[in-house]
N, C-alpha and C. Protein backbone atom coordinates (compact mmCIF):
# COMPACT_ATOMS: atom_id res chain seq x y z
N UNK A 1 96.40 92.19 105.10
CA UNK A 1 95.43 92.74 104.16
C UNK A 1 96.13 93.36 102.95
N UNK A 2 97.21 94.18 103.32
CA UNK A 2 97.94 94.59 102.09
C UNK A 2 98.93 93.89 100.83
N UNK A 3 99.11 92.60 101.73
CA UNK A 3 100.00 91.55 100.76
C UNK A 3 98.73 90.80 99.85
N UNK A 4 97.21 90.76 100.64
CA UNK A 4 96.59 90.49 99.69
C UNK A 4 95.90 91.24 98.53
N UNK A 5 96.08 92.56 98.76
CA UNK A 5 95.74 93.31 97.71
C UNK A 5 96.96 93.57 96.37
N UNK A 6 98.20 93.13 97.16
CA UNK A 6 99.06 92.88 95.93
C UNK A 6 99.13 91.59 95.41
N UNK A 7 98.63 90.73 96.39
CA UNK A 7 98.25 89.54 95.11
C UNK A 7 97.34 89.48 94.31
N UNK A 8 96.07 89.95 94.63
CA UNK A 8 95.46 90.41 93.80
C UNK A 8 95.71 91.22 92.21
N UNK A 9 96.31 92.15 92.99
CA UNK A 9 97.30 93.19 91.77
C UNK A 9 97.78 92.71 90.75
N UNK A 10 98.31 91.58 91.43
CA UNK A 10 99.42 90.71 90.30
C UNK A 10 98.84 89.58 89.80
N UNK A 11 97.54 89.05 89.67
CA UNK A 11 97.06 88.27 89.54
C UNK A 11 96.34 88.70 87.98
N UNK A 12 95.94 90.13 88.24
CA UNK A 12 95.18 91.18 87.30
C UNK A 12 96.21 91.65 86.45
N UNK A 13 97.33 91.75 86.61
CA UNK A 13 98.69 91.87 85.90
C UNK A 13 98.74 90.62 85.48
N UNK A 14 98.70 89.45 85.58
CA UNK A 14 99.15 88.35 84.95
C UNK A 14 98.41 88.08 83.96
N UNK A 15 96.99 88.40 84.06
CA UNK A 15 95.84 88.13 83.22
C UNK A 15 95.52 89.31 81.97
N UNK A 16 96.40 90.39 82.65
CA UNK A 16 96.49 91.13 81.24
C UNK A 16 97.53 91.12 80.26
N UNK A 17 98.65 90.33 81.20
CA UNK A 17 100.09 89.87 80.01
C UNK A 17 99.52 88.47 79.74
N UNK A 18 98.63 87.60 79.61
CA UNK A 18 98.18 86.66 79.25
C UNK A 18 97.56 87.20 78.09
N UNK A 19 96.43 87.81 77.97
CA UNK A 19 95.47 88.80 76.90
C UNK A 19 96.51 89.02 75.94
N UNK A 20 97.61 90.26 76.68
CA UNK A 20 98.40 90.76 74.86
C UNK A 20 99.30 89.30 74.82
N UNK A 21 99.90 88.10 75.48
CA UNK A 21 100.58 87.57 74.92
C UNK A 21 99.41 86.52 73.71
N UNK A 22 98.23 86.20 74.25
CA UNK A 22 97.38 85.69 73.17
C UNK A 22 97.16 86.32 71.79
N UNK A 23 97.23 87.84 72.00
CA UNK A 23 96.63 88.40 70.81
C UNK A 23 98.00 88.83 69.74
N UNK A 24 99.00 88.78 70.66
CA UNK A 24 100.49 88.86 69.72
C UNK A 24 100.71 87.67 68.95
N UNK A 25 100.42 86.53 70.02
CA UNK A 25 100.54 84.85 69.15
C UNK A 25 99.70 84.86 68.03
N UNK A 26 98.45 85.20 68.17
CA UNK A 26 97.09 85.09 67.57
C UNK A 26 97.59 86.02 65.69
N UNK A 27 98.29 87.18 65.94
CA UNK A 27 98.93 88.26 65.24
C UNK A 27 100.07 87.10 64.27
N UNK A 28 101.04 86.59 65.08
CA UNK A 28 101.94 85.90 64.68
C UNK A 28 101.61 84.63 64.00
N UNK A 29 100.85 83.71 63.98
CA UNK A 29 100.15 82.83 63.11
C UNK A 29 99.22 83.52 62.01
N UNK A 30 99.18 84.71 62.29
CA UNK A 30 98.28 85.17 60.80
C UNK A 30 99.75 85.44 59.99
N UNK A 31 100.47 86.53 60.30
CA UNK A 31 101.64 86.63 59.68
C UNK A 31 102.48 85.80 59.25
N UNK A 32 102.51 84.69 59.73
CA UNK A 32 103.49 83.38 59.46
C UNK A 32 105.00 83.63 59.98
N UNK A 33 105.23 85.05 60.89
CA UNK A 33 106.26 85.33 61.37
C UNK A 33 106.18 85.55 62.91
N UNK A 34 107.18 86.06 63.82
CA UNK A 34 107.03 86.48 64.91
C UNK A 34 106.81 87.88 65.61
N UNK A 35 105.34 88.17 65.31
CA UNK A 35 104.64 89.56 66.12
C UNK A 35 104.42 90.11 67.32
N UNK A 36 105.29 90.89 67.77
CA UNK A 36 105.28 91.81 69.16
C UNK A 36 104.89 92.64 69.07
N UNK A 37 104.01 93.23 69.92
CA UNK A 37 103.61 94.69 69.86
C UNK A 37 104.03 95.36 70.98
N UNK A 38 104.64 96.37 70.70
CA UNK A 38 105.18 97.02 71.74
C UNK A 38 104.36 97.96 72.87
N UNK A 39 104.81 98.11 73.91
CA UNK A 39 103.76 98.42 75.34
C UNK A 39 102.99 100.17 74.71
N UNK A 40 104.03 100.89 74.01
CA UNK A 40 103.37 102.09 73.38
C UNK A 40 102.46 102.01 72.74
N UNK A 41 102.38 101.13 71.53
CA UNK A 41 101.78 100.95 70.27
C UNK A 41 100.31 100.74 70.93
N UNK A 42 100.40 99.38 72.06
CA UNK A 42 99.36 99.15 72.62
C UNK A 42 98.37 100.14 73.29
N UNK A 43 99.63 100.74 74.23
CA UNK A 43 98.77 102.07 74.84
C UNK A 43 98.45 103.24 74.00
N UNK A 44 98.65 103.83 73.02
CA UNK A 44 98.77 104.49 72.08
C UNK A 44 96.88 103.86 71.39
N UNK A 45 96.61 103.11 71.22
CA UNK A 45 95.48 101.91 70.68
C UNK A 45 94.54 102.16 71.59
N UNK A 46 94.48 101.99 72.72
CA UNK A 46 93.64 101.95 73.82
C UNK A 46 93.18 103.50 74.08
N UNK A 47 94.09 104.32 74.80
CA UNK A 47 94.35 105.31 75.20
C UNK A 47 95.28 106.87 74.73
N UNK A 48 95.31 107.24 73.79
CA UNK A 48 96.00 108.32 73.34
C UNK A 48 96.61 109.16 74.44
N UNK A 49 95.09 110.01 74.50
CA UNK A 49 95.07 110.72 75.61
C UNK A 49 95.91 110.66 76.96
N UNK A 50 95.84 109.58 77.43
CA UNK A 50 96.73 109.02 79.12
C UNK A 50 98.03 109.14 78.35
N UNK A 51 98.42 108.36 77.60
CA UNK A 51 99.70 108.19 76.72
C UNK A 51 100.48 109.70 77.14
N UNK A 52 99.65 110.65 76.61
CA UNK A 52 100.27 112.29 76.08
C UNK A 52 100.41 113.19 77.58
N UNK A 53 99.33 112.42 78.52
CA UNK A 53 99.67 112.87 79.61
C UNK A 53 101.01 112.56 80.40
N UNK A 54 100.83 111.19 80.12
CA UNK A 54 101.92 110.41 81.14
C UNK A 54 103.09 111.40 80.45
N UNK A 55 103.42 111.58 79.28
CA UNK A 55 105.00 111.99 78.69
C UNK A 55 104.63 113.24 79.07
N UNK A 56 103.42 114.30 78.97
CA UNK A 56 103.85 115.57 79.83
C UNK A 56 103.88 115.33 81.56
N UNK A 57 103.64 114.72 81.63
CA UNK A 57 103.94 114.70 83.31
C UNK A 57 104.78 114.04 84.00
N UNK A 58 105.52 113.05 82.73
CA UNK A 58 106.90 112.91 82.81
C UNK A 58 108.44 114.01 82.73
N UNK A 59 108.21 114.25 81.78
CA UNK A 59 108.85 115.55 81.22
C UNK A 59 108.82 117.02 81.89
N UNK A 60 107.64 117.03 82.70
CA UNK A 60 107.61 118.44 83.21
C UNK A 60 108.35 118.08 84.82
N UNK A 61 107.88 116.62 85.93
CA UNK A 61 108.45 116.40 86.20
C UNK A 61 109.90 116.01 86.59
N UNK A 62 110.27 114.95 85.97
CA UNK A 62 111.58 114.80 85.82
C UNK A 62 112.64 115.41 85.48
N UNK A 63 113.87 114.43 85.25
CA UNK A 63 114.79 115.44 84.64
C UNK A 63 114.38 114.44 82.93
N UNK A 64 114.99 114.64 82.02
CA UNK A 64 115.31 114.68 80.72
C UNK A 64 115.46 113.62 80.36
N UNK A 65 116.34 113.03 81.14
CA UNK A 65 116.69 111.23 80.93
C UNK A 65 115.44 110.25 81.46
N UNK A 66 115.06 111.03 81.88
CA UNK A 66 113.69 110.38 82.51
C UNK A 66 112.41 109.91 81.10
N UNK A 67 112.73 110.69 80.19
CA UNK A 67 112.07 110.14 79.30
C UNK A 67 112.81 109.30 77.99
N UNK A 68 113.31 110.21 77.62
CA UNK A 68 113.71 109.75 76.31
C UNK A 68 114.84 108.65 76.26
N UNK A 69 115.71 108.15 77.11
CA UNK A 69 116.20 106.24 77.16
C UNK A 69 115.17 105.77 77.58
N UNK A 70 115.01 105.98 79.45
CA UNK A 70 114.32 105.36 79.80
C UNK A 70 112.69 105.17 79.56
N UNK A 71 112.09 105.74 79.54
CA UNK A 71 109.85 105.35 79.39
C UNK A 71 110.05 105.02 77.88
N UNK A 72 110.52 105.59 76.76
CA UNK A 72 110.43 105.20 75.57
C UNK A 72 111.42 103.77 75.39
N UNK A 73 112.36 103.32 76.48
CA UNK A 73 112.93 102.30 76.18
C UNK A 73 111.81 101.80 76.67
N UNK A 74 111.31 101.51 77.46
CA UNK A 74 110.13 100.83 78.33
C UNK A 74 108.44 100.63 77.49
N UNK A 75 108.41 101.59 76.50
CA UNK A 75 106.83 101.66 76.00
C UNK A 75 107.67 100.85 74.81
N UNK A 76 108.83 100.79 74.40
CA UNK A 76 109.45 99.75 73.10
C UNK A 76 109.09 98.46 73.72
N UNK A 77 109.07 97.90 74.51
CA UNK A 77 109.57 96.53 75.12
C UNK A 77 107.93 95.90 74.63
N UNK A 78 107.64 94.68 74.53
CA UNK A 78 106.88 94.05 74.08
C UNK A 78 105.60 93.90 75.14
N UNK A 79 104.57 94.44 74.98
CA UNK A 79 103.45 95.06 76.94
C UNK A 79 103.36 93.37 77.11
N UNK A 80 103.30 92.25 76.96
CA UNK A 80 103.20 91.44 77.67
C UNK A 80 104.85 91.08 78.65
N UNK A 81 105.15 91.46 78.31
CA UNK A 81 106.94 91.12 78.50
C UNK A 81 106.80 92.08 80.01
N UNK A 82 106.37 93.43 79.70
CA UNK A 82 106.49 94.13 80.57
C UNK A 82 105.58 93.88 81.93
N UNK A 83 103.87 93.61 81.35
CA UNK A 83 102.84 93.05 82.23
C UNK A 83 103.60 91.90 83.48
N UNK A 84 104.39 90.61 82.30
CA UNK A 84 104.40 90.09 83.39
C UNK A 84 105.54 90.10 84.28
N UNK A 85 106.45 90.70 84.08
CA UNK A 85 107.60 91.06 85.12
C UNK A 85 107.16 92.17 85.99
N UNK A 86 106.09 93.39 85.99
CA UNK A 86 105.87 93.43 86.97
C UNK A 86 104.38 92.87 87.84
N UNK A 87 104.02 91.56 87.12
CA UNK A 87 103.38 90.65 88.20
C UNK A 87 104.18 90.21 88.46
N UNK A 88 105.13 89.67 88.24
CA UNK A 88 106.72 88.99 88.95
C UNK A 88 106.76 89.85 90.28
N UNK A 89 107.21 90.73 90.01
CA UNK A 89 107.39 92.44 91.32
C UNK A 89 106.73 92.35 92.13
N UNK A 90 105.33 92.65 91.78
CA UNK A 90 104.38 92.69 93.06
C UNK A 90 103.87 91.33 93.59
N UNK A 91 104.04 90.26 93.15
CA UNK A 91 103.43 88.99 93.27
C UNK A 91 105.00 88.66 94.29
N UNK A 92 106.15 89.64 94.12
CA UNK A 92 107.35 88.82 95.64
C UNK A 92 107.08 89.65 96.36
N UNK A 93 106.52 90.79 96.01
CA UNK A 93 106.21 91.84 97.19
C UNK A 93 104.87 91.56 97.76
N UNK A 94 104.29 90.87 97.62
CA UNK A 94 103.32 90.47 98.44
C UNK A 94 102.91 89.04 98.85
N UNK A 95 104.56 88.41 98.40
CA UNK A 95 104.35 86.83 98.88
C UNK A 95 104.08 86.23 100.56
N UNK A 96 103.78 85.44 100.87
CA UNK A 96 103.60 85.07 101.96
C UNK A 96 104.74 84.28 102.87
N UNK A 97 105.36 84.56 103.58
CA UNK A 97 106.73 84.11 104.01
C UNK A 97 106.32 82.28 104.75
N UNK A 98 107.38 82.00 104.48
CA UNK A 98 107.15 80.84 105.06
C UNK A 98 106.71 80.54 106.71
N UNK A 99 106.43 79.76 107.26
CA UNK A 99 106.16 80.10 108.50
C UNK A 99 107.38 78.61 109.20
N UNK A 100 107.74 79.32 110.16
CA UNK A 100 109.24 78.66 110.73
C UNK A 100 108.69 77.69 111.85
N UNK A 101 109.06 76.52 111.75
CA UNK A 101 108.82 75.57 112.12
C UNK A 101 109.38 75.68 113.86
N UNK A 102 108.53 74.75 115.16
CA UNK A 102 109.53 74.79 116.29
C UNK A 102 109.95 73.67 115.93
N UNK A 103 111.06 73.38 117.10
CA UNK A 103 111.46 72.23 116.92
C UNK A 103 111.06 71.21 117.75
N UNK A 104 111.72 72.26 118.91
CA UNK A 104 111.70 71.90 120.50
C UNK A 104 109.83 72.66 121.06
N UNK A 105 109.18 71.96 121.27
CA UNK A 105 108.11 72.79 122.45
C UNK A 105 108.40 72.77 123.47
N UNK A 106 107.89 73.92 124.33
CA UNK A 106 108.59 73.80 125.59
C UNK A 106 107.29 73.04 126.02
């Protein structure tokens, strides 16, 4: 039951790095150049608010490095880029193992 709720997961992750990779392409043929929008900019667009939380409840949490390389390297990165590597993640974490063949029956 739980490997199928992470396929699920990642299925809903794939379909939302599908969305921003359409609307970045969609961006990039108006421009006549190549347009990324980065995972902040996006969330920043959507959501302010969550945004300002997540960095105080990063920051009050963590230690120091916890924000400023790492989550701001991470809200730089392009949100479809990010969407779909972790449907990558949860889509092996909830893959279905192969099932092992007998050879011999008794």
């Amino acid at each position: 039951m739980f490997k199928a709720l992470l396929r699920l997961l990642s299925m809903i992750l794939l379909a939302v790095a599908v969305i921003m990779a359409v609307l970045d392409a969609t961006r990039s043929i108006a421009a006549g150049s190549l347009v990324t929008t980065p995972l902040g900019a996006s969330w920043m667009a959507l959501s302010p608010d969550s945004l300002h939380r997540f960095e105080a409840l990063v920051t009050a949490n963590l230690p120091a490095l916890a924000w400023d390389p790492v989550a701001l390297g991470l809200l730089g990165l392009p949100g479809f880029a990010v969407f779909a590597a972790l449907s990558l993640l949860v889509a092996l974490a909830g893959r279905r193992r192969p099932r092992r063949e007998r050879r011999f029956a008794a």
